[in-house]
Protein backbone atom coordinates (compact mmCIF):
# COMPACT_ATOMS: atom_id res chain seq x y z
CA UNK A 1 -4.41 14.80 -11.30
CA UNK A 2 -1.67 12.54 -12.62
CA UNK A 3 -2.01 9.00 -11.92
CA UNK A 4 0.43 6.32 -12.93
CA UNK A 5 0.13 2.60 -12.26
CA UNK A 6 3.00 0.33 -12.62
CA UNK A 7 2.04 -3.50 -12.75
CA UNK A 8 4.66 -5.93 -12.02
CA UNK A 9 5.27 -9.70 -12.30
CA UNK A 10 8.55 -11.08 -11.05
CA UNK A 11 7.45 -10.37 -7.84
CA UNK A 12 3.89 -9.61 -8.65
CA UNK A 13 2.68 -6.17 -6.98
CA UNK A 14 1.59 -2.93 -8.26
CA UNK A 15 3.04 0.97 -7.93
CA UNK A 16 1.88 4.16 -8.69
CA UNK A 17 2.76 7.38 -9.33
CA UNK A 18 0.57 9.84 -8.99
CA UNK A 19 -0.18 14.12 -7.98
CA UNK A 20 -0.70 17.29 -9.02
CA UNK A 21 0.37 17.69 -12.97
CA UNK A 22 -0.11 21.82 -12.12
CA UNK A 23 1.62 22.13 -9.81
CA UNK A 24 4.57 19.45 -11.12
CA UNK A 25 4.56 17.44 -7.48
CA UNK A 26 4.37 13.72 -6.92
CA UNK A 27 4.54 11.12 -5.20
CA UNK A 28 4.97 7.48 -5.53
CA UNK A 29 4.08 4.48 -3.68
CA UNK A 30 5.08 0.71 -3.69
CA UNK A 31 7.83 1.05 -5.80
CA UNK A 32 9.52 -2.22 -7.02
CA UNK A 33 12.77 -3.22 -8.76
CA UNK A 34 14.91 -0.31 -10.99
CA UNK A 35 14.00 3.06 -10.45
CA UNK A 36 14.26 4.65 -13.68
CA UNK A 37 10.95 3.84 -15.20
CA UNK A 38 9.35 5.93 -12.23
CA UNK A 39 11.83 8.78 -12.56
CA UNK A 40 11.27 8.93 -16.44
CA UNK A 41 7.48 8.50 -15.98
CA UNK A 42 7.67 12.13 -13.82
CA UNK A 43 9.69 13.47 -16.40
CA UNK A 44 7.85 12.33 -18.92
CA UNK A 45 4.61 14.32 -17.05
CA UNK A 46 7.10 17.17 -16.11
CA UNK A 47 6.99 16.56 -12.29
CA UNK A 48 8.89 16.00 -9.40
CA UNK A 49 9.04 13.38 -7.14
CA UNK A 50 8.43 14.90 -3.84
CA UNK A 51 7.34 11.73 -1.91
CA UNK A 52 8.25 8.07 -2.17
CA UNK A 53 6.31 5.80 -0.29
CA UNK A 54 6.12 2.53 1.18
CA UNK A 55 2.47 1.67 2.43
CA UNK A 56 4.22 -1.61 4.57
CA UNK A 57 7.63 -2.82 5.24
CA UNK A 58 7.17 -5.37 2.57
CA UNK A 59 8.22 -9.40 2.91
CA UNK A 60 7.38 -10.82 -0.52
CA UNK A 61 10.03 -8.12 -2.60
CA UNK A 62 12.59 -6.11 -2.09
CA UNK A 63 11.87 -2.10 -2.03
CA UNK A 64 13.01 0.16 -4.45
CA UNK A 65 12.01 2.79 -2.40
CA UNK A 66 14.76 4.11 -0.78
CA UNK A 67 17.04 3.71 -3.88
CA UNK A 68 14.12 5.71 -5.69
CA UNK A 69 14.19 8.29 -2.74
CA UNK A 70 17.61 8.82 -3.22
CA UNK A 71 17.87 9.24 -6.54
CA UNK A 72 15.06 11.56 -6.51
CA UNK A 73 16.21 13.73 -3.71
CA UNK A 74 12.78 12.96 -1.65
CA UNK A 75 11.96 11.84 1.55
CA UNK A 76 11.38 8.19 1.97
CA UNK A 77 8.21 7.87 3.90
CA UNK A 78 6.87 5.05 6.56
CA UNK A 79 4.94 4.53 8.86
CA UNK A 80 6.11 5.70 12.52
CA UNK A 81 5.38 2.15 13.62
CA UNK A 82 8.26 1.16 11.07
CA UNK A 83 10.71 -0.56 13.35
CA UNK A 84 13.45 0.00 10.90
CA UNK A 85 17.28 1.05 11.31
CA UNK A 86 17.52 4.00 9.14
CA UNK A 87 16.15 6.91 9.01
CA UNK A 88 12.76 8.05 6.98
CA UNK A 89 10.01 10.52 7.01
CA UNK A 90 7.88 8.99 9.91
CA UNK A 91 4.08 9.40 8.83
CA UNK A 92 0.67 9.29 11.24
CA UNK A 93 -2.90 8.49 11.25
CA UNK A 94 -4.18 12.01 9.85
CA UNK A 95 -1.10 13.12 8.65
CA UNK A 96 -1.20 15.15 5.32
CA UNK A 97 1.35 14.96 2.49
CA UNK A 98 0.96 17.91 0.32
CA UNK A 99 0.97 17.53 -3.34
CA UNK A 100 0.24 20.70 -5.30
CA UNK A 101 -3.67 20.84 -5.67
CA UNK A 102 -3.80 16.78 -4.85
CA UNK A 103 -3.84 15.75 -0.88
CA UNK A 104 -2.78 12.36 0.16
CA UNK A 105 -4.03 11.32 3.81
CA UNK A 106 -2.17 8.92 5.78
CA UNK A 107 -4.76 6.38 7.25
CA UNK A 108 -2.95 3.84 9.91
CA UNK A 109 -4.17 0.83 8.89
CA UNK A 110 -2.96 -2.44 10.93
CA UNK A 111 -3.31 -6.12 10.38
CA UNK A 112 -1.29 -7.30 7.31
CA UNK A 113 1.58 -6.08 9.18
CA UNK A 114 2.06 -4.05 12.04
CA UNK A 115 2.88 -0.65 10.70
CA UNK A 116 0.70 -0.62 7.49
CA UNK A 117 -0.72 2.83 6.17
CA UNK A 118 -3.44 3.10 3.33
CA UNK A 119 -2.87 6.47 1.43
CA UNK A 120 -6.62 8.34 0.67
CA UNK A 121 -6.05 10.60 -2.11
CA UNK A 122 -8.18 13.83 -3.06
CA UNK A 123 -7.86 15.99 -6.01
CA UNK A 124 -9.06 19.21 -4.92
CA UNK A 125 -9.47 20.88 -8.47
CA UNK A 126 -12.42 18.39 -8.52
CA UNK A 127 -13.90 18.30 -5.41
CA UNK A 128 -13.35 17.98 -1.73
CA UNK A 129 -14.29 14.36 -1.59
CA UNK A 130 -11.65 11.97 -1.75
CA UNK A 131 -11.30 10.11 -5.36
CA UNK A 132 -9.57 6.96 -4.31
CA UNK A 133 -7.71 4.98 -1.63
CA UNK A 134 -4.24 3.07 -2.46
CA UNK A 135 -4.36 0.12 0.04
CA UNK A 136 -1.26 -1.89 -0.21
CA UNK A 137 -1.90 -4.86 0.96
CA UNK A 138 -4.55 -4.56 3.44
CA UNK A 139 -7.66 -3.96 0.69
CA UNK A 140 -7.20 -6.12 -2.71
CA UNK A 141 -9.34 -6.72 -4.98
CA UNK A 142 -11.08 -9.71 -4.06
CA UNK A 143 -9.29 -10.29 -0.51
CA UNK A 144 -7.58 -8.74 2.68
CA UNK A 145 -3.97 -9.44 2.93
CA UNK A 146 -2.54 -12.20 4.99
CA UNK A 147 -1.86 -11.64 7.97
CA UNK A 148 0.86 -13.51 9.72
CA UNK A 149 3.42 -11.40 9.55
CA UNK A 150 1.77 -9.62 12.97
CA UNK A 151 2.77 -10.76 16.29
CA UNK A 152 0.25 -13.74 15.27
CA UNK A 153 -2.40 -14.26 12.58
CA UNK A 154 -5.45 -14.16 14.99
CA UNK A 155 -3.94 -10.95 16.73
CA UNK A 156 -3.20 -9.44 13.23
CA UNK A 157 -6.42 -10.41 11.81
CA UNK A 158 -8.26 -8.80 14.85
CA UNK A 159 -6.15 -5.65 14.00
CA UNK A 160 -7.12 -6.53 10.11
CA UNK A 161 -10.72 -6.32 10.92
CA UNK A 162 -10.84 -3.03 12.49
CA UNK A 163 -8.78 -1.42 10.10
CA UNK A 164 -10.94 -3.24 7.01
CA UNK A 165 -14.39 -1.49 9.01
CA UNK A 166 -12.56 1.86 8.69
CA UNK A 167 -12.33 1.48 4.81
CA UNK A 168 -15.85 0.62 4.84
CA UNK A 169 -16.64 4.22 6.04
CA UNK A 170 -15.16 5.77 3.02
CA UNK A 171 -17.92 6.61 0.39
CA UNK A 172 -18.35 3.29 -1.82
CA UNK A 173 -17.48 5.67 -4.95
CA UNK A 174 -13.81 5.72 -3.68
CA UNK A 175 -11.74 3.82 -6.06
CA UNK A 176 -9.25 0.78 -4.70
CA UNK A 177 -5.88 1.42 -5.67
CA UNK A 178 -4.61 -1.91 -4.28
CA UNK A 179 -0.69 -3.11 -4.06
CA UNK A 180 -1.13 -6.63 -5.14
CA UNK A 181 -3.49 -8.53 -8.26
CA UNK A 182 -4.22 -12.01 -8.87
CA UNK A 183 -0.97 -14.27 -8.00
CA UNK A 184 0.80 -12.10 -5.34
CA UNK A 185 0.66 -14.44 -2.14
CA UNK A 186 -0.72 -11.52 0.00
CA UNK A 187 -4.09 -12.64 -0.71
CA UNK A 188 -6.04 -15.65 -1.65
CA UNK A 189 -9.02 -15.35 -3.90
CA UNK A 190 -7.30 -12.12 -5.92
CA UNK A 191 -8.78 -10.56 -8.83
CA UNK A 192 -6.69 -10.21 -12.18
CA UNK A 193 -8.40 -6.62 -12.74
CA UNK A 194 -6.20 -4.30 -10.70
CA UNK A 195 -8.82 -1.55 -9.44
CA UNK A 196 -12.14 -1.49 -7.83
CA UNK A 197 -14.02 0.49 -5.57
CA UNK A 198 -15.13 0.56 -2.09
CA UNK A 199 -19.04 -0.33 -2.76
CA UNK A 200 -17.99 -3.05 -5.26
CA UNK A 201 -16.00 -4.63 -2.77
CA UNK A 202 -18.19 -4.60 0.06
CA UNK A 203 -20.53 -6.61 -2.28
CA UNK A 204 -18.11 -9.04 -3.60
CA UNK A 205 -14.69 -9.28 -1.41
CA UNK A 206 -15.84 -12.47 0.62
CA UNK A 207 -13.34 -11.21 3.65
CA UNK A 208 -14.42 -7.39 3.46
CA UNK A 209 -18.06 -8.53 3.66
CA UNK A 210 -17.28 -9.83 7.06
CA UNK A 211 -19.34 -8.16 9.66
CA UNK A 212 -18.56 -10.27 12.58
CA UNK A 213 -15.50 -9.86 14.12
CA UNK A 214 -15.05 -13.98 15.34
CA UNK A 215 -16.38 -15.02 12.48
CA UNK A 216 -13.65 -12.76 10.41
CA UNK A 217 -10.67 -13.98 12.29
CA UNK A 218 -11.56 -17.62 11.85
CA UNK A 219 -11.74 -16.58 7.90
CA UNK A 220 -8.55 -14.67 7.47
CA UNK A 221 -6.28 -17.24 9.61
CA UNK A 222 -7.87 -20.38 7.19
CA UNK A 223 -6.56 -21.33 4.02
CA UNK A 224 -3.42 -18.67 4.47
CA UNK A 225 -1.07 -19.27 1.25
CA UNK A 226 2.47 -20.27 1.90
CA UNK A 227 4.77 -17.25 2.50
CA UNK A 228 7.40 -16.49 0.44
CA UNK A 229 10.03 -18.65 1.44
CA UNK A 230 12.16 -15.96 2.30
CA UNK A 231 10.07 -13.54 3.65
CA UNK A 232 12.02 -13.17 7.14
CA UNK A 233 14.78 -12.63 5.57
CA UNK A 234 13.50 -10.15 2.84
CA UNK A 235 11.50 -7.93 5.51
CA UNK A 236 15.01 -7.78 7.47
CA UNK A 237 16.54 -6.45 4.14
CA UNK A 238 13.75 -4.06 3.61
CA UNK A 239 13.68 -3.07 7.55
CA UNK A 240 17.51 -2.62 7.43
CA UNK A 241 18.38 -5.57 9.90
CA UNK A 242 20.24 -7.45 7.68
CA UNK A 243 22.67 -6.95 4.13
CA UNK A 244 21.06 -7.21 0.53
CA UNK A 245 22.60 -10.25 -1.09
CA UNK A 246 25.40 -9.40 -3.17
């Protein structure tokens, strides 16, 4: 296993490369601004971009990810709930990306937005068990992510809540590979420490402790942090509805 992570802070978010060093496949997810220090990070471990992927049409940054696709020669993957006008490698709930001797699982995950995936990764020169989950932003460290950017924040935090009790099936071993760290606005009590795991997290994450699904949805749609004050206009970019500012 090769695993990469890419922490950014003008807009703050995280991206990873990561697959089978073997087998010299990849894949990377969440990418942000120029693509050339993911493209020289797979040289640099002699592999291949074979995947790029975005776990959410994003509203807080602008992707990189089909730039990086292109340059790459890979398919840009999304979700199949992507309502987006281009085209892309449309991805569902169970679907398997192959990686060499790695496996990345594509785990529909609504509630942050619409068509959100979570990717569950396992290394299968180590074990059939998966090793850890990148969540985007629907598990952070510390929080769920916002969720008004679904038809409304009560309906996407009812969506939120069933998605955050399928991540609390995964073993509690499974490292958190999150998308965002302390400052993004996707979340509201985030840690500065960019990785947990699913156990520590149902201890400590205040929203992901939640067992009660009125009582979650009356937490998530309090005390939501201002969006970005673009963030209509930034999705549209990133869905393909509307012209990147020269």
């Amino acid at each position: 296993m090769i695993l990469r992570q890419f922490l950014h802070r003008d807009p703050v978010g995280i991206s990873y490369l990561f697959g089978c060093g073997g087998k010299a496949t990849a894949a990377v997810v969440d990418p942000v601004g120029d693509t050339q220090p993911y493209l020289q990070a797979a040289e640099n471990a002699g592999m291949k971009i074979n995947f790029v992927i975005d776990t959410h049409v994003h509203a807080d940054h602008l992707s990189a990810g089909r730039a990086l696709a292109e340059a790459a020669g890979a398919p840009y993957v999304l979700s199949a709930e992507a309502g987006v006008a281009f085209p892309f490698k449309a991805v569902r709930e169970g679907e398997i990306l192959p990686l060499g001797n790695v496996t990345a699982k594509v785990l529909h995950t609504p509630g942050h937005t619409p068509e959100h995936i979570c990717i569950l990764v396992t290394d299968h020169t180590r074990g059939e068990e998966p090793w850890f989950v990148l969540s985007g932003h629907t598990l952070m460290v510390g929080d769920l992510g916002r969720t008004e950017l679904a038809t409304s924040a009560e309906e996407g935090a009812k969506q939120l809540f069933r998605s955050a009790g399928r991540l609390k099936e995964l073993p509690d071993d499974v490292e958190v590979l999150a998308g965002a760290y302390a400052g993004s606005v996707c979340g509201r009590r985030l840690s500065g420490k960019p990785w947990s795991t699913i156990g520590f997290e149902k201890r400590h994450n205040q929203a992901f402790m939640i067992a009660d699904e009125a009582e979650f949805i009356r937490f998530m749609v309090s005390e939501i942090p201002p969006a970005p004050p673009e963030a209509a206009k930034i999705r549209a970019v990133n869905s393909g509805l509307a012209a990147k500012a020269a």
